[in-house]
PDB file of N, CA and C in Angstrom:
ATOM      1  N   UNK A   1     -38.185  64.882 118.777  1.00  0.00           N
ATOM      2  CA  UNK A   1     -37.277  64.188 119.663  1.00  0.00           C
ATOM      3  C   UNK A   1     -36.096  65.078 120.001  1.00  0.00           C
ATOM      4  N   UNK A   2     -35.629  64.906 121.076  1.00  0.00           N
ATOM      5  CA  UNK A   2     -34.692  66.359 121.606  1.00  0.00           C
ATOM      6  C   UNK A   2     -33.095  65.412 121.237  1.00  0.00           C
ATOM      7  N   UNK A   3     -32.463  66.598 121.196  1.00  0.00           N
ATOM      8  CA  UNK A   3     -31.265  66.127 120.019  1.00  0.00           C
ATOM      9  C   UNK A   3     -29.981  65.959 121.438  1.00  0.00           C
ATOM     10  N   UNK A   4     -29.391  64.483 121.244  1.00  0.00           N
ATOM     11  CA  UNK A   4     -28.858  64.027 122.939  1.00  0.00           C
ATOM     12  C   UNK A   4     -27.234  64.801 122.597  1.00  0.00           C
ATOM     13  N   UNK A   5     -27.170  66.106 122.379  1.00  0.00           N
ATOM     14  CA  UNK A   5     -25.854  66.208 122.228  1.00  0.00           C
ATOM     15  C   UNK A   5     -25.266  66.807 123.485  1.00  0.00           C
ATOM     16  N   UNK A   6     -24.132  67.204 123.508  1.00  0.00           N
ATOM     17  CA  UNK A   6     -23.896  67.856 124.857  1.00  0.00           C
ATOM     18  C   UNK A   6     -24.232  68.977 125.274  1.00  0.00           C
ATOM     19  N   UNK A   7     -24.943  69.409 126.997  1.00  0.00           N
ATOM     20  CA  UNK A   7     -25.389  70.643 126.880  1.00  0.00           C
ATOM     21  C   UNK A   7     -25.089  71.313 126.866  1.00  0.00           C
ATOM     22  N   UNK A   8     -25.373  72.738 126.959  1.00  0.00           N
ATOM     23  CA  UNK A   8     -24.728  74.365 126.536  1.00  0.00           C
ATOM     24  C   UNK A   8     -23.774  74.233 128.067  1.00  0.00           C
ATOM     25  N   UNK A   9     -22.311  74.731 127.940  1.00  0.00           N
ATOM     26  CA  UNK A   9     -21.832  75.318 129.681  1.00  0.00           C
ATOM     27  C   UNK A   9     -22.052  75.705 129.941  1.00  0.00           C
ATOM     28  N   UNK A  10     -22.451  76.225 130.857  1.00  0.00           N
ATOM     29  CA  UNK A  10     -22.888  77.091 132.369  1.00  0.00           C
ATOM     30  C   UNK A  10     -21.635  77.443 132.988  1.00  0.00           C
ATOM     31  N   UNK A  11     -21.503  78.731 133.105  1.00  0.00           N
ATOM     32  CA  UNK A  11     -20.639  79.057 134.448  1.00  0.00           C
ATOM     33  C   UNK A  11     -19.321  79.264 133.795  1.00  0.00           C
ATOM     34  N   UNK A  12     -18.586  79.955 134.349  1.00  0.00           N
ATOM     35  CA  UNK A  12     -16.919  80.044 133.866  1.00  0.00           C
ATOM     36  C   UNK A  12     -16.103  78.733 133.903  1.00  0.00           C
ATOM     37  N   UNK A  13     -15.110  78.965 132.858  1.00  0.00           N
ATOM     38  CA  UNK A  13     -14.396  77.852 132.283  1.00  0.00           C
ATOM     39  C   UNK A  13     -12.988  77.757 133.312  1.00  0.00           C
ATOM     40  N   UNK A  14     -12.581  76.861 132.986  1.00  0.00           N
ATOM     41  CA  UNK A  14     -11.016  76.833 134.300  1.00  0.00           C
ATOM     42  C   UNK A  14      -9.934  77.730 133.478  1.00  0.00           C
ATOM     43  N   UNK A  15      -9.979  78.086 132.408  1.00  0.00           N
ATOM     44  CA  UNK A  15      -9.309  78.946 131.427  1.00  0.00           C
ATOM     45  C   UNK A  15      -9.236  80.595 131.895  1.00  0.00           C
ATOM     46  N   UNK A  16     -10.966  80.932 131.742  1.00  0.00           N
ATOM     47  CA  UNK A  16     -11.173  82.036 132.466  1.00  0.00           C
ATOM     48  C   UNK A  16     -10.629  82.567 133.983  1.00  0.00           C
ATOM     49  N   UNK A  17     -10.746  81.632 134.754  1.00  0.00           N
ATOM     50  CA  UNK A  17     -10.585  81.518 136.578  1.00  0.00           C
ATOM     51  C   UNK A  17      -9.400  81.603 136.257  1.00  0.00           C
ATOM     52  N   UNK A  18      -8.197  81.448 135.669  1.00  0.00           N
ATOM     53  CA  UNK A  18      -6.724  81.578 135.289  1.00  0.00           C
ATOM     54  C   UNK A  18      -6.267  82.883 135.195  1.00  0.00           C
ATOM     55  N   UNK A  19      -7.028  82.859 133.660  1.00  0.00           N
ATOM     56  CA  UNK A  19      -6.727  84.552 133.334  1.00  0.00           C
ATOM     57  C   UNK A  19      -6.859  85.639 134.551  1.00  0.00           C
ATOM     58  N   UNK A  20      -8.305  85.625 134.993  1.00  0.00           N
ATOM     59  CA  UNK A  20      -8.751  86.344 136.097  1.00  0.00           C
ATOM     60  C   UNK A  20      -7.643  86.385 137.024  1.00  0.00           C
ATOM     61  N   UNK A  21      -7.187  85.067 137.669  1.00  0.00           N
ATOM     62  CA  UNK A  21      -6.299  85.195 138.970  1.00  0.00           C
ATOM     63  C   UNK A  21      -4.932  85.636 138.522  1.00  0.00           C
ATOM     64  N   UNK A  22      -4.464  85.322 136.821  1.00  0.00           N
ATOM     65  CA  UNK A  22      -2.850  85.813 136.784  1.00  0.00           C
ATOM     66  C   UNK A  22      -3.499  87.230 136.670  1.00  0.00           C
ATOM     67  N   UNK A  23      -4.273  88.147 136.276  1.00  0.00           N
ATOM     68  CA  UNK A  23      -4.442  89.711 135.735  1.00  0.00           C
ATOM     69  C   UNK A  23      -4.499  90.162 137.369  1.00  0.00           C
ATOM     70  N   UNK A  24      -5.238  89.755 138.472  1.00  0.00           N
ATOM     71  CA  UNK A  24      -5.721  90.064 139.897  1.00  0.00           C
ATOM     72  C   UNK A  24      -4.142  90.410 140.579  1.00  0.00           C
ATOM     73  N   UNK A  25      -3.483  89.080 140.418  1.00  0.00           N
ATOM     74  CA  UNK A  25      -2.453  88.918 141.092  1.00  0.00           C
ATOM     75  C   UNK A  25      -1.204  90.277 140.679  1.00  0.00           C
ATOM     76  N   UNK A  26      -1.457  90.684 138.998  1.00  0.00           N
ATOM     77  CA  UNK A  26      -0.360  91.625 139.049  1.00  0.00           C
ATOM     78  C   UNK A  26      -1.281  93.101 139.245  1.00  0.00           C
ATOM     79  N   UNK A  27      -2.055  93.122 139.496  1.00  0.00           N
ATOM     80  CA  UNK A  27      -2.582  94.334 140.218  1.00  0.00           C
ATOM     81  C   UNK A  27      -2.260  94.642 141.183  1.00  0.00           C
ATOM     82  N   UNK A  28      -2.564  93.680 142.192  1.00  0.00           N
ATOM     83  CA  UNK A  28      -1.969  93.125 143.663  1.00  0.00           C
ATOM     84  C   UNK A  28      -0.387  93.544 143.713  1.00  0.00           C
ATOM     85  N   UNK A  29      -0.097  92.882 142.868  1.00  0.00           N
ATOM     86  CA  UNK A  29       1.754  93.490 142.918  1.00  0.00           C
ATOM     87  C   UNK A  29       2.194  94.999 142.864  1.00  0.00           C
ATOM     88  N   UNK A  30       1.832  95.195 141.238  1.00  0.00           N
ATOM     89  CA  UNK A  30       1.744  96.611 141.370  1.00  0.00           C
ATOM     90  C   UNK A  30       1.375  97.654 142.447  1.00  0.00           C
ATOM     91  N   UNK A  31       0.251  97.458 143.006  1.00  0.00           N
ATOM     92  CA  UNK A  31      -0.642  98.262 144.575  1.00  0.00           C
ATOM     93  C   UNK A  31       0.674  98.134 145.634  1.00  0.00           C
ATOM     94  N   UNK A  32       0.775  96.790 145.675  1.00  0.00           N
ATOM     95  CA  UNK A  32       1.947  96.608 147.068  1.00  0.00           C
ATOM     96  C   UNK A  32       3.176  97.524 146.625  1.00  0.00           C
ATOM     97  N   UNK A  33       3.265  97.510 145.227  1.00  0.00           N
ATOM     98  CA  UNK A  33       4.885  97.763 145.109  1.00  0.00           C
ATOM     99  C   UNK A  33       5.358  99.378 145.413  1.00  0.00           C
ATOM    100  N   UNK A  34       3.768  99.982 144.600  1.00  0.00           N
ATOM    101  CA  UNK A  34       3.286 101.296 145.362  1.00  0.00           C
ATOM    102  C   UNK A  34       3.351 102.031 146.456  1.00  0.00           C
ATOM    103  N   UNK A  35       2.742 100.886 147.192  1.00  0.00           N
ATOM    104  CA  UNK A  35       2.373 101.179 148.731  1.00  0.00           C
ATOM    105  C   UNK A  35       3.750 101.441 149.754  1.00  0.00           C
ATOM    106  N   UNK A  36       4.416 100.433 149.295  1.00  0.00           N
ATOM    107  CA  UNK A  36       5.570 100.007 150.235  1.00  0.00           C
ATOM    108  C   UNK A  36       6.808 100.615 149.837  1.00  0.00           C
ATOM    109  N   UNK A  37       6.828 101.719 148.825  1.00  0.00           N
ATOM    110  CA  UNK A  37       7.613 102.698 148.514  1.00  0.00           C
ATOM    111  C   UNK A  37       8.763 101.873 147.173  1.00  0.00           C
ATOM    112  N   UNK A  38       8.750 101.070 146.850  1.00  0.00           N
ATOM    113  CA  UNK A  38       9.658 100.517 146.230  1.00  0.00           C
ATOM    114  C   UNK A  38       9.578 101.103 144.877  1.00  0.00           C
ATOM    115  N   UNK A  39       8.356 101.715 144.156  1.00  0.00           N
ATOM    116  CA  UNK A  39       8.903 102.439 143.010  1.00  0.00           C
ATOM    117  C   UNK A  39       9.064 103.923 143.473  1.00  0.00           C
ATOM    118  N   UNK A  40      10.343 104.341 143.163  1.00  0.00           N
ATOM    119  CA  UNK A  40      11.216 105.271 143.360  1.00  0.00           C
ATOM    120  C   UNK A  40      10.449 106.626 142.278  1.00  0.00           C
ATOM    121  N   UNK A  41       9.610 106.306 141.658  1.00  0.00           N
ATOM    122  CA  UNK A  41       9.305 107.261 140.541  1.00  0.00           C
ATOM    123  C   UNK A  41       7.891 108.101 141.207  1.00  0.00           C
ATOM    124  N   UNK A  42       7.441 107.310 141.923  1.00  0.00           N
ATOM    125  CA  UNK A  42       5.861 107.850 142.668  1.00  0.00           C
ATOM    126  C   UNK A  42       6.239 108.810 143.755  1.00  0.00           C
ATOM    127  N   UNK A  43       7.308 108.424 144.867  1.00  0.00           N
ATOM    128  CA  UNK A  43       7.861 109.121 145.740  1.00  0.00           C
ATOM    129  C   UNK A  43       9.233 110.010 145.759  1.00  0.00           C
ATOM    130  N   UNK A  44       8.924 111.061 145.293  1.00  0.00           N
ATOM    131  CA  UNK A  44       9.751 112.049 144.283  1.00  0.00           C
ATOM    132  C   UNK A  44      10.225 112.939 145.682  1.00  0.00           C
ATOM    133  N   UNK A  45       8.406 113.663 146.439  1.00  0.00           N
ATOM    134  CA  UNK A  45       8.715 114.674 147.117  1.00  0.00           C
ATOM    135  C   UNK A  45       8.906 114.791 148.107  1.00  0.00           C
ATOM    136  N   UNK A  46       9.975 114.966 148.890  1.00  0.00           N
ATOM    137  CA  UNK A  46      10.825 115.077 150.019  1.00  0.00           C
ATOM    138  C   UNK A  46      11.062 116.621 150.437  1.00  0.00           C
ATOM    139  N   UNK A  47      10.491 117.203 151.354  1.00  0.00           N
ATOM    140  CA  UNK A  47      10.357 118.666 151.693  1.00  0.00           C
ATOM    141  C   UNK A  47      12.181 118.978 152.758  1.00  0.00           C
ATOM    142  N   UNK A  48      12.566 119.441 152.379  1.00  0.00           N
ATOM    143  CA  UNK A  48      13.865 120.031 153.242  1.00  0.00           C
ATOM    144  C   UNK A  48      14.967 118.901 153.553  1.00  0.00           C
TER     145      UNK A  48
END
């Protein structure tokens, strides 16, 4: 007789989809913050 407990989950948890989008989002930040010149430490070289 098959045992009526609850079945195994499938699929990502709403926990996971969290983590994922706060770690995505400061990548995203970082890249932009890059891009758009605002860290002063990446854009050093200025010729003349």
């Amino acid at each position: 007789m098959k045992d009526k407990r609850k079945e195994e989950n499938k699929g990502i948890t709403l926990i996971s989809l969290v983590v994922t989008i706060v770690v995505l989002l400061i990548l995203a930040g970082v890249s932009i913050s890059m891009l758009t010149g605002e860290n002063r430490n990446i854009i050093t070289s200025k010729c003349c």
